[in-house]
C-alpha atoms as a PDB file:
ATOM      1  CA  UNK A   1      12.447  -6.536  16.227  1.00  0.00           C
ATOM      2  CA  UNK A   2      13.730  -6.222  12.797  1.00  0.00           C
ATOM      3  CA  UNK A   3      11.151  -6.845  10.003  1.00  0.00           C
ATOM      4  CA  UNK A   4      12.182  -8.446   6.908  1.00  0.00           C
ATOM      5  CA  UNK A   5      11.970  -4.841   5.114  1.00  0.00           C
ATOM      6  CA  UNK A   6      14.975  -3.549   7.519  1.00  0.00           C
ATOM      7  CA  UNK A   7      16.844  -6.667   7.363  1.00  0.00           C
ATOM      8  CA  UNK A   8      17.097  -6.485   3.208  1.00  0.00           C
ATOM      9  CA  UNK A   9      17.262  -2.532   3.267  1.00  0.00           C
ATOM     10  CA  UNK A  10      20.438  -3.529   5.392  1.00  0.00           C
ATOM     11  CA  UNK A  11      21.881  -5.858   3.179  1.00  0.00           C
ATOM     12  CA  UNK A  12      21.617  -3.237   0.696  1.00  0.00           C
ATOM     13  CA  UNK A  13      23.896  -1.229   2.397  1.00  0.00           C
ATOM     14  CA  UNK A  14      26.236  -4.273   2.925  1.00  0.00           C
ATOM     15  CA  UNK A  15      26.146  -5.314  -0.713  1.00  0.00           C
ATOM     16  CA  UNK A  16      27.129  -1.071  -1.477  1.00  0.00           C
ATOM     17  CA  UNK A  17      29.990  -1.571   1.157  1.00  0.00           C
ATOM     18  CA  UNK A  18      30.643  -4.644  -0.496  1.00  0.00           C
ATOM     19  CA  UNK A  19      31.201  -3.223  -4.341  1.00  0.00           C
ATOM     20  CA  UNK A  20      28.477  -5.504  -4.926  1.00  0.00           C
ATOM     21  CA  UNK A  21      25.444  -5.152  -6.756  1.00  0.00           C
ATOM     22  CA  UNK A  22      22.165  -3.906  -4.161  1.00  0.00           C
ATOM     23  CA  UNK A  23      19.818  -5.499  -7.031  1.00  0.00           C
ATOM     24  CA  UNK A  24      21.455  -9.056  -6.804  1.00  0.00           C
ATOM     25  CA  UNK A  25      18.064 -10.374  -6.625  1.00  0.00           C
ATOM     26  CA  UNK A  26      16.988 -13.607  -4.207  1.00  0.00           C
ATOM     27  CA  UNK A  27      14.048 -11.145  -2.722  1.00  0.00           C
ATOM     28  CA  UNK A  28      13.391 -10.400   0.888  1.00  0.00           C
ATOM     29  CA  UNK A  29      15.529 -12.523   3.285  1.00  0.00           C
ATOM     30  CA  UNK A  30      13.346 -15.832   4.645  1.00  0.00           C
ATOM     31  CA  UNK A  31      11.346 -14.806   8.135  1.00  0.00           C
ATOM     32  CA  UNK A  32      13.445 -16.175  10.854  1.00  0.00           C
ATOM     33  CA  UNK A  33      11.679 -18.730  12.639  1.00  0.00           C
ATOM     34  CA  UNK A  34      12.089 -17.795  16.153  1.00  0.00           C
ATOM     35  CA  UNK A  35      12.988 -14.678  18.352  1.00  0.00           C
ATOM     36  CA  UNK A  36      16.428 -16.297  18.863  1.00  0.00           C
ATOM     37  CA  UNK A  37      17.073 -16.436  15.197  1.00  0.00           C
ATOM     38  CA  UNK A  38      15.915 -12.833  14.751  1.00  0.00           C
ATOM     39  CA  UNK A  39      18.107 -11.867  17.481  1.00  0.00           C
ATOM     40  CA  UNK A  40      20.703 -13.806  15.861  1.00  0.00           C
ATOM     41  CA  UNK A  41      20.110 -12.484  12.132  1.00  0.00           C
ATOM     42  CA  UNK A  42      20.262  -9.079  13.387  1.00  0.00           C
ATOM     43  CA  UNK A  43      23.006  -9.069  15.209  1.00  0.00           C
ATOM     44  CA  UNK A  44      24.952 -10.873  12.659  1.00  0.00           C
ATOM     45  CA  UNK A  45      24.295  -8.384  10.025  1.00  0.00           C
ATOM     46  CA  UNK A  46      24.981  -5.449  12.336  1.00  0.00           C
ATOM     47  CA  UNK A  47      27.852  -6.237  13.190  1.00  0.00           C
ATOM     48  CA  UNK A  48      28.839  -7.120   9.176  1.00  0.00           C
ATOM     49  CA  UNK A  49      27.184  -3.481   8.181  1.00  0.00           C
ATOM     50  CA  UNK A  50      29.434  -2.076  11.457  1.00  0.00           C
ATOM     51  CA  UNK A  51      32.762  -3.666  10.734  1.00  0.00           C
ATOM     52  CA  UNK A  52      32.622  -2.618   6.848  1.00  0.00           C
ATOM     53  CA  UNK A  53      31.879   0.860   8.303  1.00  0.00           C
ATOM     54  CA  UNK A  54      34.261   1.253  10.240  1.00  0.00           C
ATOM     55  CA  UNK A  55      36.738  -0.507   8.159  1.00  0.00           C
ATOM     56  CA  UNK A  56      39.430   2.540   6.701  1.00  0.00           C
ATOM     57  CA  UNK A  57      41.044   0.116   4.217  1.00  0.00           C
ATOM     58  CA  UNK A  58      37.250  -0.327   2.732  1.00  0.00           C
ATOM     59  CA  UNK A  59      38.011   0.691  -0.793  1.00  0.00           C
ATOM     60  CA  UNK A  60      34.465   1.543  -1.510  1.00  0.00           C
ATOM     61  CA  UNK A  61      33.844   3.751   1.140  1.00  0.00           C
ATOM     62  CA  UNK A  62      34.318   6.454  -1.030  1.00  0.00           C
ATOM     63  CA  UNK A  63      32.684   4.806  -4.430  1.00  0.00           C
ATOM     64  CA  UNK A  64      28.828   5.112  -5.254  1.00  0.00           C
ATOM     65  CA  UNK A  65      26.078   2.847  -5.743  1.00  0.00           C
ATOM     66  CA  UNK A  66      23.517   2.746  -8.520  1.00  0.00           C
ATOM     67  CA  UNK A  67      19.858   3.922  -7.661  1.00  0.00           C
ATOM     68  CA  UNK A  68      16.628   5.204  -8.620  1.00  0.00           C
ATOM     69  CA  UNK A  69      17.286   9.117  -9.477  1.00  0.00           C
ATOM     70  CA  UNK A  70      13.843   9.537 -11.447  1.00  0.00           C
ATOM     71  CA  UNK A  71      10.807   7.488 -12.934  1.00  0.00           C
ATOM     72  CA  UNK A  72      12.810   5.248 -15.303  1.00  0.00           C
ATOM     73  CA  UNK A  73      16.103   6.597 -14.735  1.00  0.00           C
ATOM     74  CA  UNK A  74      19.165   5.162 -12.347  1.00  0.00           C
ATOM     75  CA  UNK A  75      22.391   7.367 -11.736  1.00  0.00           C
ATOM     76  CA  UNK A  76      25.462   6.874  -9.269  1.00  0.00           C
ATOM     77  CA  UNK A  77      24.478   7.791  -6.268  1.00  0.00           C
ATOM     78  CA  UNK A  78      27.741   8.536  -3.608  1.00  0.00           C
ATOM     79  CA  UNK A  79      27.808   5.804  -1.068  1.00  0.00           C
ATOM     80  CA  UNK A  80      27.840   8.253   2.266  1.00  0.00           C
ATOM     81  CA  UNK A  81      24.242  10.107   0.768  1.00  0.00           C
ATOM     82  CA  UNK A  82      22.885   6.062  -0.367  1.00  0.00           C
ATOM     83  CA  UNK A  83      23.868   4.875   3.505  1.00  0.00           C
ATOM     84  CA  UNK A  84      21.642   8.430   5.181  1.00  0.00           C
ATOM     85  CA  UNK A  85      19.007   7.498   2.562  1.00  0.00           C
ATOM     86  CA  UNK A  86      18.465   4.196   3.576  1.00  0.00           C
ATOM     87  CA  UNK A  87      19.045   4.769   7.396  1.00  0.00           C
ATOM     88  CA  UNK A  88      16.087   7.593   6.312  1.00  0.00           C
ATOM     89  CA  UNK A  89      13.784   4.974   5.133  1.00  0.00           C
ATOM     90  CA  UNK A  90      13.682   2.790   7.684  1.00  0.00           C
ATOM     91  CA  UNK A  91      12.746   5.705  10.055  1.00  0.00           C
ATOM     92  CA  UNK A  92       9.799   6.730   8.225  1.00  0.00           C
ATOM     93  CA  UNK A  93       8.820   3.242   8.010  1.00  0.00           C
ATOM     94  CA  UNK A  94       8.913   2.776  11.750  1.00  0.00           C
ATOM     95  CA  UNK A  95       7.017   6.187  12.179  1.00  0.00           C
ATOM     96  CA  UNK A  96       4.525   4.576   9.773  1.00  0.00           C
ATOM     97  CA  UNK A  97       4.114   1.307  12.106  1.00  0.00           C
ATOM     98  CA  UNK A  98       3.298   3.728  15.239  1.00  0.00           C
ATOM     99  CA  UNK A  99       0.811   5.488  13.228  1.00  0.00           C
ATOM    100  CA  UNK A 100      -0.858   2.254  12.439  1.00  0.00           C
ATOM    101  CA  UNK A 101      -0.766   1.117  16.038  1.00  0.00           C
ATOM    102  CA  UNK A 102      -2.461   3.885  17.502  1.00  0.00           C
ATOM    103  CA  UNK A 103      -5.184   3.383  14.555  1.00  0.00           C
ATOM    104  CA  UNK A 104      -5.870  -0.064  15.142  1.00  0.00           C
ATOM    105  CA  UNK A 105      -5.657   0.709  19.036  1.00  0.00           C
ATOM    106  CA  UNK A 106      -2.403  -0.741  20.309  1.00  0.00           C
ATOM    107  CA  UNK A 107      -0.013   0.792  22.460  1.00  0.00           C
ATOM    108  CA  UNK A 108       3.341   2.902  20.684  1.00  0.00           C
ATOM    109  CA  UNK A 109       6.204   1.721  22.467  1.00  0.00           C
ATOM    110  CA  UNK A 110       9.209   4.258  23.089  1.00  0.00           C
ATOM    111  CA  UNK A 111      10.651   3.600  19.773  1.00  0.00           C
ATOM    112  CA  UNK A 112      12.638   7.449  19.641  1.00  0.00           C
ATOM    113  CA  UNK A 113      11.543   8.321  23.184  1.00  0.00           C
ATOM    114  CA  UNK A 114       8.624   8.765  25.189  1.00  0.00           C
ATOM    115  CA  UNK A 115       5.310   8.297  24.269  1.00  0.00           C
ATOM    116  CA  UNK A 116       1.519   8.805  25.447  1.00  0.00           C
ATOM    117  CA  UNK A 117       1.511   4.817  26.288  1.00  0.00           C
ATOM    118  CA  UNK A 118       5.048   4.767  27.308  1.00  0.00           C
ATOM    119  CA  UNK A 119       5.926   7.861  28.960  1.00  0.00           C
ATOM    120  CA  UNK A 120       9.430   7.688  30.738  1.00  0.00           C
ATOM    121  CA  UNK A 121       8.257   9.153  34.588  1.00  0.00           C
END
């Protein structure tokens, strides 16, 4: 399931695909309010974030996209390295969730793989 983090870290990367600002503002995406409207969000926006991808006519595959370069400081960052960044992010952020599972005692699922709960035998 895609949290509301992952959803707006994606539409970063569709705003930067975009040549649109990523701080546009509006905050986090409103919490769908069913598992067939999360399906539905997130498959919607995958398939935006894919298409723009894979799009070779995408003028700003090749541009950059402002971010945070140091405390108080933005810079142009290329799109390619702002796109591994972000895909970056949400991986530690799921690692995160599976390291707070195990603490509060529930079950890791086979998020990358096999686990201890889930093991693939």
């Amino acid at each position: 399931m895609a949290s509301d983090e992952e959803l707006a870290l994606a539409k970063l990367i569709v705003n930067a695909l975009k040549g649109e600002s990523i701080f546009g503002g509006g905050g986090l995406p409103k919490t769908p309010e069913g598992w067939t409207t999360i399906i539905e969000t997130f498959e919607k926006g995958r398939d935006e974030l894919l298409a723009l991808l894979r799009d070779p006519a995408n003028p700003n595959l090749d541009g950059a996209v402002p971010f945070f370069t140091g405390p108080k400081q933005m810079g142009n960052i290329p799109l390619d390295e702002f796109v591994w960044f972000i895909l970056h992010d949400q991986i530690h952020h799921r690692g995160q969730l599976s390291v707070y599972l195990r603490m509060a005692g529930g079950k890791v699922p086979s998020i990358y793989g096999p686990t201890a709960d889930e093991p693939w035998n």
